[in-house]
C-alpha atoms as a PDB file:
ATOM      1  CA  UNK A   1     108.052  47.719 -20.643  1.00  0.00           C
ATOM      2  CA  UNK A   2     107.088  45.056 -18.051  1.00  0.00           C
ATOM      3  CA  UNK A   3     108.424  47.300 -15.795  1.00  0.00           C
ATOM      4  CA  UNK A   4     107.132  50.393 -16.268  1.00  0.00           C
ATOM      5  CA  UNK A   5     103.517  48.560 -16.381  1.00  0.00           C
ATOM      6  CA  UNK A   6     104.262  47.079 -13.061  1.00  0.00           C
ATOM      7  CA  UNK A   7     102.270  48.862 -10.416  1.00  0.00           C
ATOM      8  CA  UNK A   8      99.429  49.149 -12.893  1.00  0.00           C
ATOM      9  CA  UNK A   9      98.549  45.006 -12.581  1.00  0.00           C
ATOM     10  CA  UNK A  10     100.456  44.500  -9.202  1.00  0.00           C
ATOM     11  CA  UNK A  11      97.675  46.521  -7.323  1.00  0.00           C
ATOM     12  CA  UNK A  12      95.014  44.196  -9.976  1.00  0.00           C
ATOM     13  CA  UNK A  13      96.787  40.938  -8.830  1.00  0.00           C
ATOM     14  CA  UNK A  14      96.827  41.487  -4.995  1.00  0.00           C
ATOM     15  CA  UNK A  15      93.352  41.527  -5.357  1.00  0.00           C
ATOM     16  CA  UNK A  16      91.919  38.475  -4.193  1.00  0.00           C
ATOM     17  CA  UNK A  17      89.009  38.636  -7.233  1.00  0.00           C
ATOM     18  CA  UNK A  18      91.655  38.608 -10.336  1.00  0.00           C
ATOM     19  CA  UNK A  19      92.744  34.799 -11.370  1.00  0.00           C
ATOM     20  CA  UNK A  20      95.743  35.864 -13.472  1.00  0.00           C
ATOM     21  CA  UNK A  21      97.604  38.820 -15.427  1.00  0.00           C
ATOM     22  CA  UNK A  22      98.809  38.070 -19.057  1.00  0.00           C
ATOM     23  CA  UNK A  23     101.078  40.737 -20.893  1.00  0.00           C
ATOM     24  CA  UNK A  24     101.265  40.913 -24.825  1.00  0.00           C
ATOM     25  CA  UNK A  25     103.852  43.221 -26.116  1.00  0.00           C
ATOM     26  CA  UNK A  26     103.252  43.878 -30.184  1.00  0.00           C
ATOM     27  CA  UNK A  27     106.333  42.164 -31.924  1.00  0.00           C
ATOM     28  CA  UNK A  28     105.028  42.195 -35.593  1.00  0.00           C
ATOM     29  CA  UNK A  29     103.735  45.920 -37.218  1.00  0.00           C
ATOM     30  CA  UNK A  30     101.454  43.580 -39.545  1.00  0.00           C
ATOM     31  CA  UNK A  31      99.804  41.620 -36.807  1.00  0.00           C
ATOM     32  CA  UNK A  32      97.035  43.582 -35.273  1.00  0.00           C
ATOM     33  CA  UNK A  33      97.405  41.000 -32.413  1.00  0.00           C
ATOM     34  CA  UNK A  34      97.649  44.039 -29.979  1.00  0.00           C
ATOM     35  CA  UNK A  35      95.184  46.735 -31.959  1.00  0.00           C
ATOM     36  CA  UNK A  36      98.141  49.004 -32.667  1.00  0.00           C
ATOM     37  CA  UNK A  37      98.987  48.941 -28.989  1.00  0.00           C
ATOM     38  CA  UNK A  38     102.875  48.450 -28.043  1.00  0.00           C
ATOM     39  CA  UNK A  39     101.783  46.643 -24.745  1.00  0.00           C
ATOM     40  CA  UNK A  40      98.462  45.195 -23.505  1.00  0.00           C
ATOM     41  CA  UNK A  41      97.395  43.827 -20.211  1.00  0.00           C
ATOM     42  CA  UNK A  42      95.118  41.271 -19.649  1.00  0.00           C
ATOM     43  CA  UNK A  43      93.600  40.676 -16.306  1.00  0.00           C
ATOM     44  CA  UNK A  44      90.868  37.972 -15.847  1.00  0.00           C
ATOM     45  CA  UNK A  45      88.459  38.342 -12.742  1.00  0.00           C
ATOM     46  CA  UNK A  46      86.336  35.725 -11.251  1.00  0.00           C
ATOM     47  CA  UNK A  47      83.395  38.712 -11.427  1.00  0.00           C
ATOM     48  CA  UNK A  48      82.944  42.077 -11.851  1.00  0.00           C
ATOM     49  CA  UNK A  49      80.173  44.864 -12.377  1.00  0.00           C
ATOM     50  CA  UNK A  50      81.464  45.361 -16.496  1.00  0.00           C
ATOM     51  CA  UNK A  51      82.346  41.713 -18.045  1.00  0.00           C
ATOM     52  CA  UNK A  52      84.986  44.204 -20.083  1.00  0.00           C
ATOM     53  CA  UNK A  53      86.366  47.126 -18.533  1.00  0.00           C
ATOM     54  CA  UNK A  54      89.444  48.809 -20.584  1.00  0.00           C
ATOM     55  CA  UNK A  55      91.660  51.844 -19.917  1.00  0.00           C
ATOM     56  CA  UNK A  56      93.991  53.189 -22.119  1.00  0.00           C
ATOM     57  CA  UNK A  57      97.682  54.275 -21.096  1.00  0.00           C
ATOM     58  CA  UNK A  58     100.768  56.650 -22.417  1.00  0.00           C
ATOM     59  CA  UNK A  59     104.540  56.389 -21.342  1.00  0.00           C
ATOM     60  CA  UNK A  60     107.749  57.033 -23.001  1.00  0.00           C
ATOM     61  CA  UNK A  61     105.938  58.014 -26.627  1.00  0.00           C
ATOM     62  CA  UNK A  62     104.226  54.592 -26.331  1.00  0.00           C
ATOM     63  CA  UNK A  63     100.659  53.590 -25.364  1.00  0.00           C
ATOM     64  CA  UNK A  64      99.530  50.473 -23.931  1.00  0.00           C
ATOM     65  CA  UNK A  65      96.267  49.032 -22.836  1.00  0.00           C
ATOM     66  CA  UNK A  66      94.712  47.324 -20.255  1.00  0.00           C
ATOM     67  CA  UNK A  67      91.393  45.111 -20.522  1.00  0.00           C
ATOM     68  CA  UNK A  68      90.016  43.417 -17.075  1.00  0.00           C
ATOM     69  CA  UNK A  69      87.838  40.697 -18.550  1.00  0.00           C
ATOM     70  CA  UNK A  70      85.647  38.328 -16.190  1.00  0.00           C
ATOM     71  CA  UNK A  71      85.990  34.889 -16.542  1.00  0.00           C
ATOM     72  CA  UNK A  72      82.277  34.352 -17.915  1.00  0.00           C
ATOM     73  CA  UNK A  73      82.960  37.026 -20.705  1.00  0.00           C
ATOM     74  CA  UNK A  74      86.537  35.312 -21.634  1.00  0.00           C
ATOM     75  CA  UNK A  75      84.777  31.741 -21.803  1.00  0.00           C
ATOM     76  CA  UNK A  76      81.926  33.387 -23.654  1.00  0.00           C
ATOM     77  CA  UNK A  77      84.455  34.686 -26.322  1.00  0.00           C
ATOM     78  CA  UNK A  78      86.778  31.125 -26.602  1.00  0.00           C
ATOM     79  CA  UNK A  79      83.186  29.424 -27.280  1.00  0.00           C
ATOM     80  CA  UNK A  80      81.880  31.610 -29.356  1.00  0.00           C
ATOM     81  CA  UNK A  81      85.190  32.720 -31.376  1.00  0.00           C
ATOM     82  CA  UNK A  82      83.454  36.545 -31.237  1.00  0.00           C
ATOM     83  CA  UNK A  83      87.303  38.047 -29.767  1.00  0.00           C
ATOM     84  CA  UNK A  84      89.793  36.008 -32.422  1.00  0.00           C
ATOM     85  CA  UNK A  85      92.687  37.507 -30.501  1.00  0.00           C
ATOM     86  CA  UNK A  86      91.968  36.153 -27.197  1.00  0.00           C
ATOM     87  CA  UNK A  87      93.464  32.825 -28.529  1.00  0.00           C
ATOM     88  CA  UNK A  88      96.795  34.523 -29.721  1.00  0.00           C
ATOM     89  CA  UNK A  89      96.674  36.279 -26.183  1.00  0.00           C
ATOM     90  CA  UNK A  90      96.428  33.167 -24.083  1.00  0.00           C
ATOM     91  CA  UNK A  91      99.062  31.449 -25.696  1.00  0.00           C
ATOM     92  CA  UNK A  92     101.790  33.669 -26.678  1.00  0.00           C
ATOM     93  CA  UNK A  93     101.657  36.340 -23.770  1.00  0.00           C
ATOM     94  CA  UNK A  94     103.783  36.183 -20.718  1.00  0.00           C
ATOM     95  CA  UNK A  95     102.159  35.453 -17.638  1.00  0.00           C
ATOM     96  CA  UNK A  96     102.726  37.876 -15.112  1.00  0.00           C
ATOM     97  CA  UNK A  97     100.430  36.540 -12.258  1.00  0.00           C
ATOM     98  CA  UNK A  98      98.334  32.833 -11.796  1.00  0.00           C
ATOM     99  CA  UNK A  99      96.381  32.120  -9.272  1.00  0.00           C
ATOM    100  CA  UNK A 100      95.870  28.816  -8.268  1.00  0.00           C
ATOM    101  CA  UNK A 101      97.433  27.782 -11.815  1.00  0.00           C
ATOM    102  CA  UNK A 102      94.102  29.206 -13.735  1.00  0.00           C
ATOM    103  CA  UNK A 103      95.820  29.654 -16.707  1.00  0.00           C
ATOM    104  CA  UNK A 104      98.060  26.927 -16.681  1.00  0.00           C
ATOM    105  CA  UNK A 105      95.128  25.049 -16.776  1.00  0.00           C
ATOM    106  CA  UNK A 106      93.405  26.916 -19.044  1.00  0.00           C
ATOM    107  CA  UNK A 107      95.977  26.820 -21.622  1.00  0.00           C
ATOM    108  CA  UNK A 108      96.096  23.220 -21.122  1.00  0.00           C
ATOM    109  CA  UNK A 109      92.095  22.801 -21.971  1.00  0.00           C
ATOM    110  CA  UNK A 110      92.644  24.943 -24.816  1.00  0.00           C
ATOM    111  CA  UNK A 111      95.446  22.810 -26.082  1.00  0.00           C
ATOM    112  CA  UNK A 112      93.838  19.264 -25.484  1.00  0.00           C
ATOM    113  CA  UNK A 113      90.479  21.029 -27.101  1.00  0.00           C
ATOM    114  CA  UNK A 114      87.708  18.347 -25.206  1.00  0.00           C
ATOM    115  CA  UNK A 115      85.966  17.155 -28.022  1.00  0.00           C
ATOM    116  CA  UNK A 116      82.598  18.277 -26.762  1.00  0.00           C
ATOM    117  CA  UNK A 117      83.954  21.570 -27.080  1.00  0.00           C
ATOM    118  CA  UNK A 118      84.964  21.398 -30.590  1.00  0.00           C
ATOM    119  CA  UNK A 119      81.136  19.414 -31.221  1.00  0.00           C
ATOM    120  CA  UNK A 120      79.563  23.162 -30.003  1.00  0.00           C
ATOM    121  CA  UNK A 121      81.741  25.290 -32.045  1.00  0.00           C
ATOM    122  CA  UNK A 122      81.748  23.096 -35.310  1.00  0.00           C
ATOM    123  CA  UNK A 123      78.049  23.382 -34.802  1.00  0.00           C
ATOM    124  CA  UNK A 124      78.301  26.937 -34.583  1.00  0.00           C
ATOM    125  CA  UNK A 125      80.747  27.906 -37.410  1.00  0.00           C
ATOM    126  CA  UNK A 126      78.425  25.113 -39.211  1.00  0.00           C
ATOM    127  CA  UNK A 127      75.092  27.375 -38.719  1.00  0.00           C
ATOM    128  CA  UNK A 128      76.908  30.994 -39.631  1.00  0.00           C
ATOM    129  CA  UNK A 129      78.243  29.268 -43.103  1.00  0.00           C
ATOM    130  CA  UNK A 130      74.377  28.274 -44.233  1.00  0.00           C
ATOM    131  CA  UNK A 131      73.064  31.339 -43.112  1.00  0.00           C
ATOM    132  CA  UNK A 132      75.683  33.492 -44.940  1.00  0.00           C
ATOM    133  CA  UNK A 133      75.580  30.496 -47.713  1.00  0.00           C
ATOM    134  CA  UNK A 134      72.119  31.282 -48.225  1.00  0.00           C
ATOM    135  CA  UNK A 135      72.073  34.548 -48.225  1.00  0.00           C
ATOM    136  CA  UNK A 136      74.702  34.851 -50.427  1.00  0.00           C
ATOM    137  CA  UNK A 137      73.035  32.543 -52.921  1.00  0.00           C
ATOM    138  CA  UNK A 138      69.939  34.807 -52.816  1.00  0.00           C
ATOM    139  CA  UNK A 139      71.524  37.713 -53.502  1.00  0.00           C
ATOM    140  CA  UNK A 140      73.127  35.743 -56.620  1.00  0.00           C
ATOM    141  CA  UNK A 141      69.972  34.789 -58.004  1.00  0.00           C
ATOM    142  CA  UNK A 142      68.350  38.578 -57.736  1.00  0.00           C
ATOM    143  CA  UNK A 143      71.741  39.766 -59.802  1.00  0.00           C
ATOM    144  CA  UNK A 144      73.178  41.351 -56.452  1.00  0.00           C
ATOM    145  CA  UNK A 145      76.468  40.106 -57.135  1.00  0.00           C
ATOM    146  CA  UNK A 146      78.454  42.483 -54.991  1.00  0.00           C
ATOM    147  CA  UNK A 147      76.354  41.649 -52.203  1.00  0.00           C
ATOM    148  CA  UNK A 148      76.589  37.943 -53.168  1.00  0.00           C
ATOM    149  CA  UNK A 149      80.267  38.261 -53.349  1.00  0.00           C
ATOM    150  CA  UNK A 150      80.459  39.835 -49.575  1.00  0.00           C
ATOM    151  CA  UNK A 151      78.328  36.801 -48.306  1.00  0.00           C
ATOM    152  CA  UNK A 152      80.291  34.139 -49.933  1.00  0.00           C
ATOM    153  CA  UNK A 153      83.344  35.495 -48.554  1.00  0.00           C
ATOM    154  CA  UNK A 154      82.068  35.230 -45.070  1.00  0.00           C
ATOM    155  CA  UNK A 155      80.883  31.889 -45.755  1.00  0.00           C
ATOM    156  CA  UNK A 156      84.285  30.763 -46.862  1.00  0.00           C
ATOM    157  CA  UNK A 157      85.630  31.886 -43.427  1.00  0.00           C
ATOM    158  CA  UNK A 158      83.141  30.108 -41.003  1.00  0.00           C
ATOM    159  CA  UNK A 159      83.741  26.941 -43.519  1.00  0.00           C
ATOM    160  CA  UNK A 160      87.841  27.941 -42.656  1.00  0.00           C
ATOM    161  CA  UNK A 161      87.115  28.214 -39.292  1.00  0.00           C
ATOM    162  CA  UNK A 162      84.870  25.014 -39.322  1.00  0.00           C
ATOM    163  CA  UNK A 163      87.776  22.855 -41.085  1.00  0.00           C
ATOM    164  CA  UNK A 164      90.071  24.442 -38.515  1.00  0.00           C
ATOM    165  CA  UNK A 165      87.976  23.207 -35.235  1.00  0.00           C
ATOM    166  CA  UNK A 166      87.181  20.145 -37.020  1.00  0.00           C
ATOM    167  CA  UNK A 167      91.146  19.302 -37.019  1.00  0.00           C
ATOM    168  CA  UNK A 168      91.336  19.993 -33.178  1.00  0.00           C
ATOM    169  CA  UNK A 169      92.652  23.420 -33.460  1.00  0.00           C
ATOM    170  CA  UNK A 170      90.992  26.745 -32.399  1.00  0.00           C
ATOM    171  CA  UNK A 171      91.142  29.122 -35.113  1.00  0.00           C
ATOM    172  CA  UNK A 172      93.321  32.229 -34.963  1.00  0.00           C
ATOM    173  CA  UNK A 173      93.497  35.778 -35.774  1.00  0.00           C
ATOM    174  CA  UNK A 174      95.761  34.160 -39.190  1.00  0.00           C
ATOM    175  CA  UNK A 175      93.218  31.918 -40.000  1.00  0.00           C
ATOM    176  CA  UNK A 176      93.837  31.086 -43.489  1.00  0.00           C
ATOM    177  CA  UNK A 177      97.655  30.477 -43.231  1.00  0.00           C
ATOM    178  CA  UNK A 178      96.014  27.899 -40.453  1.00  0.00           C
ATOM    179  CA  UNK A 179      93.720  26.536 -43.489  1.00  0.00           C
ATOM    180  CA  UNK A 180      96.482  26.359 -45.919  1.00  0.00           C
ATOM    181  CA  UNK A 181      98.419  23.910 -43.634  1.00  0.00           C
ATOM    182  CA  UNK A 182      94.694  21.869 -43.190  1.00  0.00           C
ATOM    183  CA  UNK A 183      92.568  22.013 -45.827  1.00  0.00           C
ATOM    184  CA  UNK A 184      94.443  22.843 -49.083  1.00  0.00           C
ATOM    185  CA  UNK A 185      90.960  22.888 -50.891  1.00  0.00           C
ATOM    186  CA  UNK A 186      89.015  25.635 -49.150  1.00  0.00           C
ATOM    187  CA  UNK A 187      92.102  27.674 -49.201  1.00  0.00           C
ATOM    188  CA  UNK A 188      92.652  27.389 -53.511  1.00  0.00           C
ATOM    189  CA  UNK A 189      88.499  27.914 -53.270  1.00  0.00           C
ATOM    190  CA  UNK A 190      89.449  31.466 -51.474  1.00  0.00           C
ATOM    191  CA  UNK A 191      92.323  32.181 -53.227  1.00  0.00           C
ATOM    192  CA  UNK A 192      90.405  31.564 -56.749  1.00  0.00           C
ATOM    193  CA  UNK A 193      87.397  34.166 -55.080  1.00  0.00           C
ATOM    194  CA  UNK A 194      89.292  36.857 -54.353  1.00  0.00           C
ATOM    195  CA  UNK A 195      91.995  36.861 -57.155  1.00  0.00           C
ATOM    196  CA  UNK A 196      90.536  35.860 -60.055  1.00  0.00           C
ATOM    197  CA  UNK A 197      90.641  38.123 -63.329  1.00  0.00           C
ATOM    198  CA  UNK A 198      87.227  36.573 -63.968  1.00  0.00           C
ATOM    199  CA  UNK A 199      83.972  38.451 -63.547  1.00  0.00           C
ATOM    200  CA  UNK A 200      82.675  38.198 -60.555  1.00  0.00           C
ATOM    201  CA  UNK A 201      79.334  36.844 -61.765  1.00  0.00           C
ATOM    202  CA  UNK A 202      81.390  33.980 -62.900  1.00  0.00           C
ATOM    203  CA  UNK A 203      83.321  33.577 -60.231  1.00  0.00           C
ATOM    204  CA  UNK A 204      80.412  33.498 -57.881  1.00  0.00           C
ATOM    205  CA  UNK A 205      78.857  30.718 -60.027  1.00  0.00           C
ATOM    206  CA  UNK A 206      81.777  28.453 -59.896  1.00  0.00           C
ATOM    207  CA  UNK A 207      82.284  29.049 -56.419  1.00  0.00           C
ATOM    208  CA  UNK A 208      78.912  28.365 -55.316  1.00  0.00           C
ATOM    209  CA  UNK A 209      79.174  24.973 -56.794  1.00  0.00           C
ATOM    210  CA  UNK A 210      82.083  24.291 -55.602  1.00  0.00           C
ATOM    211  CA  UNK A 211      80.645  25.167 -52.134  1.00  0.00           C
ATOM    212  CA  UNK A 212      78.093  22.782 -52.583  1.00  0.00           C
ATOM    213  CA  UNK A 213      80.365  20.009 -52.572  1.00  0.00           C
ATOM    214  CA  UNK A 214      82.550  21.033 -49.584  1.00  0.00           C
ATOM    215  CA  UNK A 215      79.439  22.330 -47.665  1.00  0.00           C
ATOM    216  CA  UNK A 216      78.031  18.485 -48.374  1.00  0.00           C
ATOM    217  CA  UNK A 217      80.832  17.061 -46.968  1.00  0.00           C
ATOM    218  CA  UNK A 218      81.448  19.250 -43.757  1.00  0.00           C
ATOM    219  CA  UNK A 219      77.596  18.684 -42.733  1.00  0.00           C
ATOM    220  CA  UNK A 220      77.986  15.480 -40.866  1.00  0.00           C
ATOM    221  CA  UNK A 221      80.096  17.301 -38.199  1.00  0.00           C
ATOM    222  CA  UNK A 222      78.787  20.543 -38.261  1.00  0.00           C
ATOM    223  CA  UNK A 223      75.509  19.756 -37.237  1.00  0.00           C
ATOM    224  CA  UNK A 224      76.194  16.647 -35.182  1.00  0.00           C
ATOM    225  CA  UNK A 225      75.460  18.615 -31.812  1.00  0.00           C
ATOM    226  CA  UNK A 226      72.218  20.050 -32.964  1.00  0.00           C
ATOM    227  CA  UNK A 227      71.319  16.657 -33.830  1.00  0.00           C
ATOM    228  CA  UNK A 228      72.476  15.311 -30.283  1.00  0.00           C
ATOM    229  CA  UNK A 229      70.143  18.184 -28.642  1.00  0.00           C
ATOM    230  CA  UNK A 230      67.168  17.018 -31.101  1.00  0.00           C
ATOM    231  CA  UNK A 231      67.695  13.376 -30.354  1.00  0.00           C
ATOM    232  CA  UNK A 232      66.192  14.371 -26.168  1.00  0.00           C
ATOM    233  CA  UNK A 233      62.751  13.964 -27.613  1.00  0.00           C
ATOM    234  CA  UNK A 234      60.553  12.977 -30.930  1.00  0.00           C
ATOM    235  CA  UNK A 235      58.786  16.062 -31.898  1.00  0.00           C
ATOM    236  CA  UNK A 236      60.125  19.908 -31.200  1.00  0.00           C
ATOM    237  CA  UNK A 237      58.071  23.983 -31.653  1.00  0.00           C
ATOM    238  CA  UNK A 238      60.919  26.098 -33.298  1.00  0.00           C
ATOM    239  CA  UNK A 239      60.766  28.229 -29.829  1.00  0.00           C
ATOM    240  CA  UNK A 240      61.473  25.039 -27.696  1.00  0.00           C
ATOM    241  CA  UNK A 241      64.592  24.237 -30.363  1.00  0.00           C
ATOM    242  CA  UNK A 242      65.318  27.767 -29.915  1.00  0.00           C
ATOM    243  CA  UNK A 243      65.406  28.536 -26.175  1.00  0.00           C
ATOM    244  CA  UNK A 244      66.914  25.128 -25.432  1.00  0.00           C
ATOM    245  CA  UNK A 245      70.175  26.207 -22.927  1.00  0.00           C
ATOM    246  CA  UNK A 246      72.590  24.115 -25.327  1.00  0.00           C
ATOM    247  CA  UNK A 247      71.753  26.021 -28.335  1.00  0.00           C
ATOM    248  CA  UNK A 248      71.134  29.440 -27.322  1.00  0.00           C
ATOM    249  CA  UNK A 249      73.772  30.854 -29.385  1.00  0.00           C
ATOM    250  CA  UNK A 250      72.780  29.549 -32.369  1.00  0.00           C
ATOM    251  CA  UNK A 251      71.029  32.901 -32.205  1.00  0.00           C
ATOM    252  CA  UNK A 252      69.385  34.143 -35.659  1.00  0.00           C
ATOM    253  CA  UNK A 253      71.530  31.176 -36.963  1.00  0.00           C
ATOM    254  CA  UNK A 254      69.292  28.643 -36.400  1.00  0.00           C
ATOM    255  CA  UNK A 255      66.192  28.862 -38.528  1.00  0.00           C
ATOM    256  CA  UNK A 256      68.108  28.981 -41.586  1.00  0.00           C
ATOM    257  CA  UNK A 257      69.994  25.790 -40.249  1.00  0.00           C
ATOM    258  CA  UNK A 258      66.852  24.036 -39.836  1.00  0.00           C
ATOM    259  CA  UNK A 259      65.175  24.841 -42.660  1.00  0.00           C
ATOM    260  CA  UNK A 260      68.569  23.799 -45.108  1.00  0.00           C
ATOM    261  CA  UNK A 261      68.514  20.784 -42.559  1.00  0.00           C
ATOM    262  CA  UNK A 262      64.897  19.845 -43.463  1.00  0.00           C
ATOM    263  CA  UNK A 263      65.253  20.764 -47.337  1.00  0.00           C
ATOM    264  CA  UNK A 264      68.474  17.930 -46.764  1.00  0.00           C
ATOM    265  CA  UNK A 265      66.334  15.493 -45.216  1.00  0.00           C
ATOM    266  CA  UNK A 266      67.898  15.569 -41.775  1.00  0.00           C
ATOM    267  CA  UNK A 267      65.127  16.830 -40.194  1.00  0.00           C
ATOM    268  CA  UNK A 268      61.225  16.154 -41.385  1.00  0.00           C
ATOM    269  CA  UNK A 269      58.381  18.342 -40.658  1.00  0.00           C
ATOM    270  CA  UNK A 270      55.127  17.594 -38.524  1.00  0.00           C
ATOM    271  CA  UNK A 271      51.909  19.254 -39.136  1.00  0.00           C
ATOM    272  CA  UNK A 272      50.178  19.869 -35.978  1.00  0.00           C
ATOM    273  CA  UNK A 273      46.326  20.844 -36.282  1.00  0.00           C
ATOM    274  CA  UNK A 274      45.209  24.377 -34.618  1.00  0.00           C
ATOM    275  CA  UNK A 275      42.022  25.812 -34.121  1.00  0.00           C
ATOM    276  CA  UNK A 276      42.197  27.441 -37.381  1.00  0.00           C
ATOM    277  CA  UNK A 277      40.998  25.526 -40.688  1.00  0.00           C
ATOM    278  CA  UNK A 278      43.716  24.540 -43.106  1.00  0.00           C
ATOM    279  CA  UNK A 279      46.524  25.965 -40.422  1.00  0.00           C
ATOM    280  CA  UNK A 280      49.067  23.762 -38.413  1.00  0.00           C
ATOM    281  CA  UNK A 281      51.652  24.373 -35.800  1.00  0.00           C
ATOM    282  CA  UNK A 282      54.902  23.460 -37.509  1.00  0.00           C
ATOM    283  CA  UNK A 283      57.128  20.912 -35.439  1.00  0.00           C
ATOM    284  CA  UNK A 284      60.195  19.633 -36.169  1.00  0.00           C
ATOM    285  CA  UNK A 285      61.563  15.916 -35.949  1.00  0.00           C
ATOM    286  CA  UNK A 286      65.145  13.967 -36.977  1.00  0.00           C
ATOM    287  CA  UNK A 287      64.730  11.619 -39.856  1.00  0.00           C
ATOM    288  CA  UNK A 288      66.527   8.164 -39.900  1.00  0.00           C
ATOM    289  CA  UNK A 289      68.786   9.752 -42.303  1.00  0.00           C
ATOM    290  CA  UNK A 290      72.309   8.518 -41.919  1.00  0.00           C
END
C-alpha cells in the first residue's frame, strides 16, 4: 500500500514547505480511525492557502485519502480536541517523512503533555460540561426529557474527556475505554444513563445529582486557568474576559461558565453606575474563595 501511495507524498515531501508525512492504514473494521478509508495520508505544512486541503484516491478496489493540514490548523485541533483522530494519527501511523525531527518532537510534547497545556484544555472541556450541564438541566425542568437526555450525554463526555486530561492523557477517539481505566465513577455514571431499564425521567434525575457531586469536585481544575487569566487585574467587562487572547476559545462557552462560577461564589459581581437611573455596567471580580 505504502508503495503504491509513494509518488503521491514523495512529490509533497520534496517540497521544502511540508514538515512531515504520516501514513495510517485502517487495521480494525470497527475503528473509524481512518473514516472508512483503507489508507490515509497525512502531510503537515508549515503554511498554506487552505489550513485543510483533502483529495480522495482509488487503486486496486481500495480508496485512500490524503489530507495536507498546516501546522496552525493541526495545533488548533490538539488544543482544542475538535479532530479526536488526529491523536490516534500522530501516534500510531508510520512516519514516512520528518523534517528536522518535527514529529519526533511533536510526539514527544504530546507524550510529556506540559502541564500548561493540560491547564487550557481542562479549562476548556470544564466550560463545554456547564454549558451542556445547564442546558441539559433546563430542558429537565420544562419536561423536555429527550432533549435533557441528549445534553447530559454530552456533558458526561466533556466531564470524560476532562478526567482524561486531568490524568495527563489526551483523550482519544475510544474515550470511554480510556475513562474506564481512570475514573471508574464517571464511567458506571454513563453506563447507568444509557442502559438503564428505568424511565428516562428517572434516570435523568438521579444522574443529575449524581453530576452535581462529580461536577463539584472536578471544578477546582477545570477552571483553574480562567482563574489565572482573571487574577491579571481586580475588576473585568464580560467583552474584556471575552476577547482576552488566552481565552478566546472559550467561545459561547464562557458566559455560562461565569455565571455558574458567580452563582458558586468564585467570582462576585460589581455594579458599575451608567448614565441611566437604576442601570449598572456589570463587572466581574474573583472572590477569596478557596
Amino acid at each position: 500500500m505504502e508503495a503504491i501511495l509513494r509518488p503521491i507524498y514523495q512529490e509533497r515531501a520534496s517540497q521544502p514547505n511540508t514538515l512531515g508525512v504520516i501514513i495510517i492504514e485502517k487495521i480494525q473494521k470497527s475503528i473509524p480511525t481512518t473514516d472508512t478509508f483503507d489508507a490515509v495520508l497525512l502531510i503537515i505544512v508549515n503554511e498554506g492557502e487552505q489550513s485543510v486541503f483533502v483529495k480522495h484516491y482509488s487503486y486496486e478496489q481500495k480508496k485512500a485519502a490524503l489530507h495536507i493540514v498546516t501546522e496552525e490548523k493541526l495545533n488548533e485541533w490538539l488544543l482544542l480536541g475538535t479532530n479526536k483522530k488526529i491523536f490516534d494519527w500522530l501516534y500510531n501511523g508510520k512516519v514516512l517523512f520528518d523534517r528536522n525531527e518535527y514529529i519526533e518532537n511533536l510526539k514527544t510534547e504530546l507524550r510529556d503533555f506540559p502541564f500548561y497545556g493540560r491547564k487550557i484544555k481542562m479549562g476548556l472541556e470544564f466550560s463545554k460540561l456547564i454549558r451542556r450541564y445547564m442546558d441539559g438541566k433546563a430542558f429537565f425542568d420544562n419536561g423536555h426529557y429527550l432533549d435533557a437526555y441528549n445534553h447530559v450525554v454530552h456533558s458526561l463526555h466533556h466531564l470524560a474527556r476532562l478526567a482524561v486530561v486531568e490524568s495527563g492523557f489526551h483523550p482519544e477517539v475510544t474515550v470511554w475505554h480510556q475513562v474506564k481505566q481512570i475514573d471508574l465513577e464517571i464511567y458506571k455514571l454513563y453506563e447507568e444513563l444509557v442502559s438503564s431499564e428505568e424511565a428516562i425521567e428517572k434516570r435523568l434525575e438521579l444522574l443529575f445529582l449524581a453530576s452535581e457531586f462529580l461536577i463539584h469536585s472536578k471544578t477546582k481544575v477545570g477552571i483553574a486557568h480562567l482563574l489565572d487569566v482573571l487574577s491579571e487585574k481586580e475588576s473585568w467587562s464580560f467583552n474584556d474576559i471575552m476577547y482576552h487572547p488566552e481565552l478566546l476559545e472559550y467561545s459561547v462557552d464562557l458566559s455560562m461558565l461565569i455565571q455558574y462560577l458567580t452563582d458558586k461564589g468564585y467570582i462576585s459581581v460589581e455594579n458599575i453606575e451608567t448614565k441611566g437611573p437604576r442601570v449598572y455596567h456589570r463587572n466581574y471580580r474573583l472572590t477569596n474563595k478557596e
